[in-house]
Protein backbone atom coordinates (compact mmCIF):
# COMPACT_ATOMS: atom_id res chain seq x y z
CA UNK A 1 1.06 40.59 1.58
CA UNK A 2 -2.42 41.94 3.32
CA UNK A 3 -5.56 42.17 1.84
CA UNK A 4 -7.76 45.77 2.23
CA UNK A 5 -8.47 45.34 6.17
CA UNK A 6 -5.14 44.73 6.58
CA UNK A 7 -5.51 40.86 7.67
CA UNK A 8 -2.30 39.01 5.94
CA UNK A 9 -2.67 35.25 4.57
CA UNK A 10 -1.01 34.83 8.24
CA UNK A 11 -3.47 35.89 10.39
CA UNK A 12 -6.57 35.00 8.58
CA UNK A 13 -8.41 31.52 9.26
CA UNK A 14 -6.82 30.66 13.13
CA UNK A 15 -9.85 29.35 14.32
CA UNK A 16 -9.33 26.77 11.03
CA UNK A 17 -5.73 26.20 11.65
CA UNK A 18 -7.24 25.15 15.78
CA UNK A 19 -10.04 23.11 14.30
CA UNK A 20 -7.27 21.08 12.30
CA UNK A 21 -4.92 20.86 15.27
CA UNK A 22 -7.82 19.73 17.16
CA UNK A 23 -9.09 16.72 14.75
CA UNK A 24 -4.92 15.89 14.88
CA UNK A 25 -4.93 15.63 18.96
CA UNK A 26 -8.38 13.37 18.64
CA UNK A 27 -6.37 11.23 15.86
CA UNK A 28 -3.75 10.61 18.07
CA UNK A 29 -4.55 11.12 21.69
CA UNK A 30 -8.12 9.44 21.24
CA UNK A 31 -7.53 7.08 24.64
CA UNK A 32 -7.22 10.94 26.56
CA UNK A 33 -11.00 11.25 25.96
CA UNK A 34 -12.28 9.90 29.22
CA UNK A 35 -14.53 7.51 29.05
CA UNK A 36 -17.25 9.30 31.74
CA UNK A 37 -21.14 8.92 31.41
CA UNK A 38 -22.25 8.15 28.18
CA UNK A 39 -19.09 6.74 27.18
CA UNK A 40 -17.52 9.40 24.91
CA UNK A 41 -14.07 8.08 24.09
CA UNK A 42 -15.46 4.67 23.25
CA UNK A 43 -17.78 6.47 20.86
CA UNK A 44 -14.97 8.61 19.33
CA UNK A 45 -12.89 5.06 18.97
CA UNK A 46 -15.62 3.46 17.21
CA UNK A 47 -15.52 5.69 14.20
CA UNK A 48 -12.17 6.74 14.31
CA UNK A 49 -11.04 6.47 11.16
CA UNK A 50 -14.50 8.98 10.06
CA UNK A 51 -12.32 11.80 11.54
CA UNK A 52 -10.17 12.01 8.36
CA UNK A 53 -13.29 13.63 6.38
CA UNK A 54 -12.92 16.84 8.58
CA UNK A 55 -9.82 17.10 6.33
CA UNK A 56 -11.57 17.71 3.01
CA UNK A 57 -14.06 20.15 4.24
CA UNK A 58 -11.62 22.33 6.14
CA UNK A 59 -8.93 21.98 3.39
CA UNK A 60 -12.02 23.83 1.14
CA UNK A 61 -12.93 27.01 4.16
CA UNK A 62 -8.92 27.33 4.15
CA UNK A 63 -8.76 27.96 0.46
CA UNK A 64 -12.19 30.24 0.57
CA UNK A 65 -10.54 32.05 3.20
CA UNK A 66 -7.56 31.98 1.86
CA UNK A 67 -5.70 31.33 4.79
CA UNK A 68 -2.03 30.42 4.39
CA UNK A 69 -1.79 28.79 8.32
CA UNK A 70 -4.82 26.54 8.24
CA UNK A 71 -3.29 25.00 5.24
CA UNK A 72 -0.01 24.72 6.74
CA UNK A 73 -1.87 23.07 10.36
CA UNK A 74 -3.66 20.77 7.44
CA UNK A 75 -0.75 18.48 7.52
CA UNK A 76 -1.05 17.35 11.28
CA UNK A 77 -4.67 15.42 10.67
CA UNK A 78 -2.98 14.36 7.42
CA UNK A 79 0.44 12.37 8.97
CA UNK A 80 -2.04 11.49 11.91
CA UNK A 81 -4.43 9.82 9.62
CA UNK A 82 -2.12 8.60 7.51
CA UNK A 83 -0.01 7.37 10.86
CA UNK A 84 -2.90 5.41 12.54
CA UNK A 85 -4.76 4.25 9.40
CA UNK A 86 -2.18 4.06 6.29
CA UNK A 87 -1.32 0.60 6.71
CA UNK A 88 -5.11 -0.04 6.11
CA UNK A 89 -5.42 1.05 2.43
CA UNK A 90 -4.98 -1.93 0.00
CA UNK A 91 -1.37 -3.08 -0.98
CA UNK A 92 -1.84 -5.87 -3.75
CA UNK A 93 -2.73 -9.25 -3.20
CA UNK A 94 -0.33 -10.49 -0.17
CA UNK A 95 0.82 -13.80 0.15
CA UNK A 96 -1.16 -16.10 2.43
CA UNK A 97 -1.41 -19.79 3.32
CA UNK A 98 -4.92 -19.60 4.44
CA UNK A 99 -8.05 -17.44 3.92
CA UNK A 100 -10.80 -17.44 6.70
CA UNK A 101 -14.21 -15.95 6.53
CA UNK A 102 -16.22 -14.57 9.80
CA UNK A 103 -19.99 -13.42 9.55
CA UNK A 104 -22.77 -12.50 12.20
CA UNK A 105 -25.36 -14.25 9.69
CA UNK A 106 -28.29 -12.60 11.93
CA UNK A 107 -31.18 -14.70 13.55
CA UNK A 108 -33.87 -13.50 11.60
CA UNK A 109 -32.05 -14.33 8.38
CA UNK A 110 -34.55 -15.72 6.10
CA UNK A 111 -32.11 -17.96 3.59
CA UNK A 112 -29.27 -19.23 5.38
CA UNK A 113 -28.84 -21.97 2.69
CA UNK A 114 -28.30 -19.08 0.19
CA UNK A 115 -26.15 -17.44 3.36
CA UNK A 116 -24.11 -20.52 3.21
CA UNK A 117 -23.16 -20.20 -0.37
CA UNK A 118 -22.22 -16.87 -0.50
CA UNK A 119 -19.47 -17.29 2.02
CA UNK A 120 -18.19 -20.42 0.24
CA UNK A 121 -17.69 -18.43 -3.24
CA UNK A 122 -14.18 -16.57 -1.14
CA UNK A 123 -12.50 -19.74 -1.34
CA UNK A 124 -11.63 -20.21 2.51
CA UNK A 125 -10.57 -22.93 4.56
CA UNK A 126 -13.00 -21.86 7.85
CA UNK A 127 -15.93 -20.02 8.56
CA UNK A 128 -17.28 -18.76 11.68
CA UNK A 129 -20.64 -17.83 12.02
CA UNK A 130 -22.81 -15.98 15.43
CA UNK A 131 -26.14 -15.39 15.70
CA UNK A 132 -27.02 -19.24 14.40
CA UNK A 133 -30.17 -20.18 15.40
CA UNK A 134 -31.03 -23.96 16.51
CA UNK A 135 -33.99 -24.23 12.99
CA UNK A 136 -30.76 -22.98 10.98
CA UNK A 137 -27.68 -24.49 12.35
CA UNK A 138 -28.62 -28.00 10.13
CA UNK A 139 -29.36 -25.51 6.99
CA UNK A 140 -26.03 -24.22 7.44
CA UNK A 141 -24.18 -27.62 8.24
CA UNK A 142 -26.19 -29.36 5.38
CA UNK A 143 -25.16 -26.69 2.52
CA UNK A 144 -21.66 -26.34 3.71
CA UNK A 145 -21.00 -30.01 4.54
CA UNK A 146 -19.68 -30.82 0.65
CA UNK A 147 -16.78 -28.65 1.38
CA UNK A 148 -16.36 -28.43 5.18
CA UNK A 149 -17.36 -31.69 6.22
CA UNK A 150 -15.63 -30.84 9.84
CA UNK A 151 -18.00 -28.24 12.26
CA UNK A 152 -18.80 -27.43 15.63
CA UNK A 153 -21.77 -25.27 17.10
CA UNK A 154 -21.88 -24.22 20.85
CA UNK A 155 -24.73 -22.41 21.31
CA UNK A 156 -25.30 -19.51 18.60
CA UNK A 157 -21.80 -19.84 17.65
CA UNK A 158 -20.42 -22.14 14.85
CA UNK A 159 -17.16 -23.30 13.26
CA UNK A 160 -17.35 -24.90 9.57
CA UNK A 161 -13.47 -26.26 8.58
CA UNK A 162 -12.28 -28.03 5.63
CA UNK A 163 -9.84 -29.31 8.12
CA UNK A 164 -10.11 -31.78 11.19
CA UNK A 165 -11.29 -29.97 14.04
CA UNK A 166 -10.11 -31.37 17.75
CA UNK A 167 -11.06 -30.48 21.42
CA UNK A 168 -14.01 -28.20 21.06
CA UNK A 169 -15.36 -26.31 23.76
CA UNK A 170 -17.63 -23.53 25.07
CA UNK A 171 -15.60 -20.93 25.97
CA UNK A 172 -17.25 -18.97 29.11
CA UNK A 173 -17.71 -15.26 28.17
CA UNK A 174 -21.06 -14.53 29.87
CA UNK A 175 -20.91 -11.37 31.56
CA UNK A 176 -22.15 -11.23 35.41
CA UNK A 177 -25.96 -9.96 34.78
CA UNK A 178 -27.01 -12.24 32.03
CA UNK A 179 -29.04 -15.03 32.84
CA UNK A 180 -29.99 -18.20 30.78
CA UNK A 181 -29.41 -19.67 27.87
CA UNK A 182 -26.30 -17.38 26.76
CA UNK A 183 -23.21 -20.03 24.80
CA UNK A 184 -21.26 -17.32 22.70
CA UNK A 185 -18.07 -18.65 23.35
CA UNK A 186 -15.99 -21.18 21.10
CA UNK A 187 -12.39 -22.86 20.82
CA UNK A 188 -11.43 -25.81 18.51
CA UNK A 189 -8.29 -26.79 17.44
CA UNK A 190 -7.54 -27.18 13.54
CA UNK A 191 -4.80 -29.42 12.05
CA UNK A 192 -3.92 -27.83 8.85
CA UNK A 193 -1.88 -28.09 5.99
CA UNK A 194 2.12 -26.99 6.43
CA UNK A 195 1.80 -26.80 10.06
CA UNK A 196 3.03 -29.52 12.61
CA UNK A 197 1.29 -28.35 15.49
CA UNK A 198 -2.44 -27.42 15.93
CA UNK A 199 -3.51 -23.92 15.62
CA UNK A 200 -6.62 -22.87 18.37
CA UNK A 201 -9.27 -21.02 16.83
CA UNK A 202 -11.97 -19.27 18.63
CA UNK A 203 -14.98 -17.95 17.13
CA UNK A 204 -16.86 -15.07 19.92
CA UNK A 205 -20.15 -13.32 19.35
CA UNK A 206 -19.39 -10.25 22.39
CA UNK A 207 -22.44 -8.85 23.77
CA UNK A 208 -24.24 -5.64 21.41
CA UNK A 209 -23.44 -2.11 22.61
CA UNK A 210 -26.39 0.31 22.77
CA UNK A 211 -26.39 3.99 21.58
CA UNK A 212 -29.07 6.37 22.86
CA UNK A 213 -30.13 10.13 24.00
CA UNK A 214 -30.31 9.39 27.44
CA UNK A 215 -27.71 6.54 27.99
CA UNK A 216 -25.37 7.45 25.57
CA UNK A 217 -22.71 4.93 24.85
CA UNK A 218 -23.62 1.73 26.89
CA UNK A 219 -20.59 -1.18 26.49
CA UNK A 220 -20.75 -2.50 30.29
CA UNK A 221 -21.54 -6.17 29.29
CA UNK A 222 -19.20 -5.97 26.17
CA UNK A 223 -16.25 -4.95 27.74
CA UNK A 224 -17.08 -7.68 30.79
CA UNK A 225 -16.96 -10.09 27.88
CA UNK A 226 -14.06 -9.16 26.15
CA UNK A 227 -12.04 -8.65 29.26
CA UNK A 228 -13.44 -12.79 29.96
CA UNK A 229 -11.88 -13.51 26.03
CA UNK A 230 -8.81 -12.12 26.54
CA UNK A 231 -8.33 -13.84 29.36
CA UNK A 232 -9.00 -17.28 27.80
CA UNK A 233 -7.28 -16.20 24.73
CA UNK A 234 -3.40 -15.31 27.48
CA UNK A 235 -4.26 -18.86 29.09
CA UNK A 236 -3.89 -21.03 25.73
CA UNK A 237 -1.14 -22.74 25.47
CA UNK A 238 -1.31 -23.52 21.49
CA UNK A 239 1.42 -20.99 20.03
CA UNK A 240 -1.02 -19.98 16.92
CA UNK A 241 -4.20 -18.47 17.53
CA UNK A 242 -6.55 -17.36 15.19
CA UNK A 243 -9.49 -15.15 16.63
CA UNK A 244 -13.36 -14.70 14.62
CA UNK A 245 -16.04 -12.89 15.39
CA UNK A 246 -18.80 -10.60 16.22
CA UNK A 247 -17.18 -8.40 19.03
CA UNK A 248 -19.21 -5.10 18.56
CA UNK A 249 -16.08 -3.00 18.73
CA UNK A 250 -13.93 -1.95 16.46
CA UNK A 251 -9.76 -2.33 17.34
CA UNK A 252 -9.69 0.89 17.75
CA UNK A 253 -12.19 1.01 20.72
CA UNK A 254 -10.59 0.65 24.63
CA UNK A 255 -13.42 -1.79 25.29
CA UNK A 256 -11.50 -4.04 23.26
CA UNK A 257 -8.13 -3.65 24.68
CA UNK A 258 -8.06 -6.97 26.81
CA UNK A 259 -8.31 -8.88 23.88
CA UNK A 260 -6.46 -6.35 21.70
CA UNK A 261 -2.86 -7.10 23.72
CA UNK A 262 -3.12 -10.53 23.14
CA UNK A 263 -3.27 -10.62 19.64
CA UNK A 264 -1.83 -9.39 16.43
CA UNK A 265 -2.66 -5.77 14.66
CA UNK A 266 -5.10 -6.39 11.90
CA UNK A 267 -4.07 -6.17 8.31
CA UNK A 268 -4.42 -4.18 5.68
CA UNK A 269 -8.20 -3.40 4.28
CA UNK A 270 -11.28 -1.80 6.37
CA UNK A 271 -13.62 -3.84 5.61
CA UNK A 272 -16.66 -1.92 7.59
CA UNK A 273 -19.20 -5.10 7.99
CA UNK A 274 -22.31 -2.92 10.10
CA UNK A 275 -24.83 -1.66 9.34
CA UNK A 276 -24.97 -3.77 5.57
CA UNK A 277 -27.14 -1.09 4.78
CA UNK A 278 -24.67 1.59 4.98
CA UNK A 279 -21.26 -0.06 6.52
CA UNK A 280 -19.50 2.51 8.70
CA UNK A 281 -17.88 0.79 11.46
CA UNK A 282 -15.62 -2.74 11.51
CA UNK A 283 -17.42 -5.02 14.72
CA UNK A 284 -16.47 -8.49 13.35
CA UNK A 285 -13.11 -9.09 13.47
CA UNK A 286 -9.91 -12.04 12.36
CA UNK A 287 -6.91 -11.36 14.70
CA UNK A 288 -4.24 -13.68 15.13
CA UNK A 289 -1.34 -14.70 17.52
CA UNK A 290 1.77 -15.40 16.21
CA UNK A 291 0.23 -15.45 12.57
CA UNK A 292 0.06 -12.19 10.74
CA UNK A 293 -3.67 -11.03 8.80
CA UNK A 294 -2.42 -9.98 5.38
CA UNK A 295 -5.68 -8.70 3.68
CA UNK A 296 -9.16 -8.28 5.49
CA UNK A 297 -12.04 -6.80 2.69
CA UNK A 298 -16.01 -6.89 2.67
CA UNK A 299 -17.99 -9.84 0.97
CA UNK A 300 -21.08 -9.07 -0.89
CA UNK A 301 -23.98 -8.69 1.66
CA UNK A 302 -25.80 -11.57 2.52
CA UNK A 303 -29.62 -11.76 4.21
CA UNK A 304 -28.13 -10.09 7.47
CA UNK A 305 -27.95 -6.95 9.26
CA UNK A 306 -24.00 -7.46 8.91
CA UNK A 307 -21.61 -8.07 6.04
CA UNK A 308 -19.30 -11.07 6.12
CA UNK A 309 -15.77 -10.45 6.13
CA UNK A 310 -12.95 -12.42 4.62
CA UNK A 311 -9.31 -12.56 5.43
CA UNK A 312 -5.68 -13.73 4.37
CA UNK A 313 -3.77 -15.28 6.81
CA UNK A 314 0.36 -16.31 6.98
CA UNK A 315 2.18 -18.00 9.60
């Protein structure tokens, strides 16, 4: 069938049908962007999963124009979506033998006592905080210490644990460039319950990316830092590793990839934590080694520029 000009449902809307097939190859061939000036394919990776609302508003031009190939090219965005971000939508409440929360709390937060609280209403047996300041660190351990009576600060980064915690340490991720007081690095080992050997926990707070006009996408320092974490993270020798914190990328980002291969794929749930204001992008993270992250979802937002995030963990 053609319509008065002679166009059939065929022919019409190719340009729509390439836009689709175009958001498909970003879906899946997103490391092919090169990472040049400005840092494009870091900047793609960072809101990935955003891509999948190009979907929706071409699926409507298709059926204005009523064009029977974009439709038919719809389904490549859809199985690459549903491919690289499927396992993320919620599944029921998983089985888990511990639930762990991670939150940049911010150092201009103004209550970190009613901070403190917040995080203990999701139940967990850890928390790992960044951005703790030295006036608020005794805030913090004073409100949590009825319930996690075993912590650890190192700089601006903290550990609260209902469990014993054993050898803590700084853990050196300073990039080359950054000079004085800069601790953002963390590792303790936690003896808990069912599990005969200690598991290593590390909390990191990964230097901030910037966005601008003239700079673009600037992640020098962060992927210095992350490339110093995974490091650390392929010298432990503990078999179970359990990974919190601020790292300014999301997993899907390249900057992240040294610590990436050493750990586990996150679990189901997006849980965007930045901005609070209007969460669009996943920068604090709970990965694991030889443990599996069963559920990761948003807490209620708290007096920072981030939101905490919680998470269900199995050995």
């Amino acid at each position: 069938m053609s319509d008065t000009n002679g166009e059939g449902r065929w022919r019409r809307g190719r340009v729509l049908a390439s836009l689709a097939v175009a958001v498909a190859g970003l879906l899946v061939f997103h490391s092919a962007v090169p990472d040049m000036a400005g840092r494009p394919g870091s900047l793609l990776e960072t809101f990935l999963p955003w891509l999948g609302l190009a979907v929706p508003v071409l699926l409507v031009l298709a059926i204005v124009r009523r064009s029977a190939v974009a439709l038919l090219a719809l389904l490549l965005p859809v199985a690459a979506w549903v491919s690289g971000f499927g396992g993320l939508l919620p599944q029921g409440e998983p089985a888990y033998d511990l639930t762990v929360v991670q939150h940049n709390v911010s150092d201009e937060n103004a209550d970190p006592a009613g901070t403190a609280r917040a995080l203990m209403k999701a139940r967990p047996g850890l928390i790992a905080l960044e951005e703790v300041t030295a006036g608020a660190s005794a805030v913090y351990a004073a409100t949590l210490a009825p319930e996690f009576p075993h912590h650890r600060v190192v700089g601006t980064v903290g550990l609260w644990s209902k469990h014993p915690l054993t050898e803590a340490r700084p853990v050196d991720i300073r990039p080359d460039g950054i000079v004085g007081a800069w601790n953002r690095g963390l590792r303790a080992e936690v003896r808990v319950p069912g599990e005969k050997a200690a598991v290593a926990v590390y909390v990191a707070h990964l230097p901030s990316v910037r966005l601008g006009l003239g700079a673009g996408f600037s992640a020098g320092w962060r992927d210095e830092s992350a490339a110093l974490l995974g490091a650390a993270i392929a010298a432990e020798p503990l078999e179970r590793v359990i990974l919190l914190g601020d790292l300014n990328s999301t997993v899907d980002d390249r900057g992240l990839v040294p610590v990436g291969a050493q750990m586990n794929t996150v679990g189901p749930g997006f849980a965007f934590s930045w901005p609070a204001s209007f969460p669009v992008a996943r920068i604090d993270q709970v990965m694991t080694r030889n443990a599996t992250v069963t559920k990761v979802w948003s807490l209620p937002a708290t007096g920072s520029d981030h939101l905490p995030i919680a998470a269900r963990i199995r050995w």
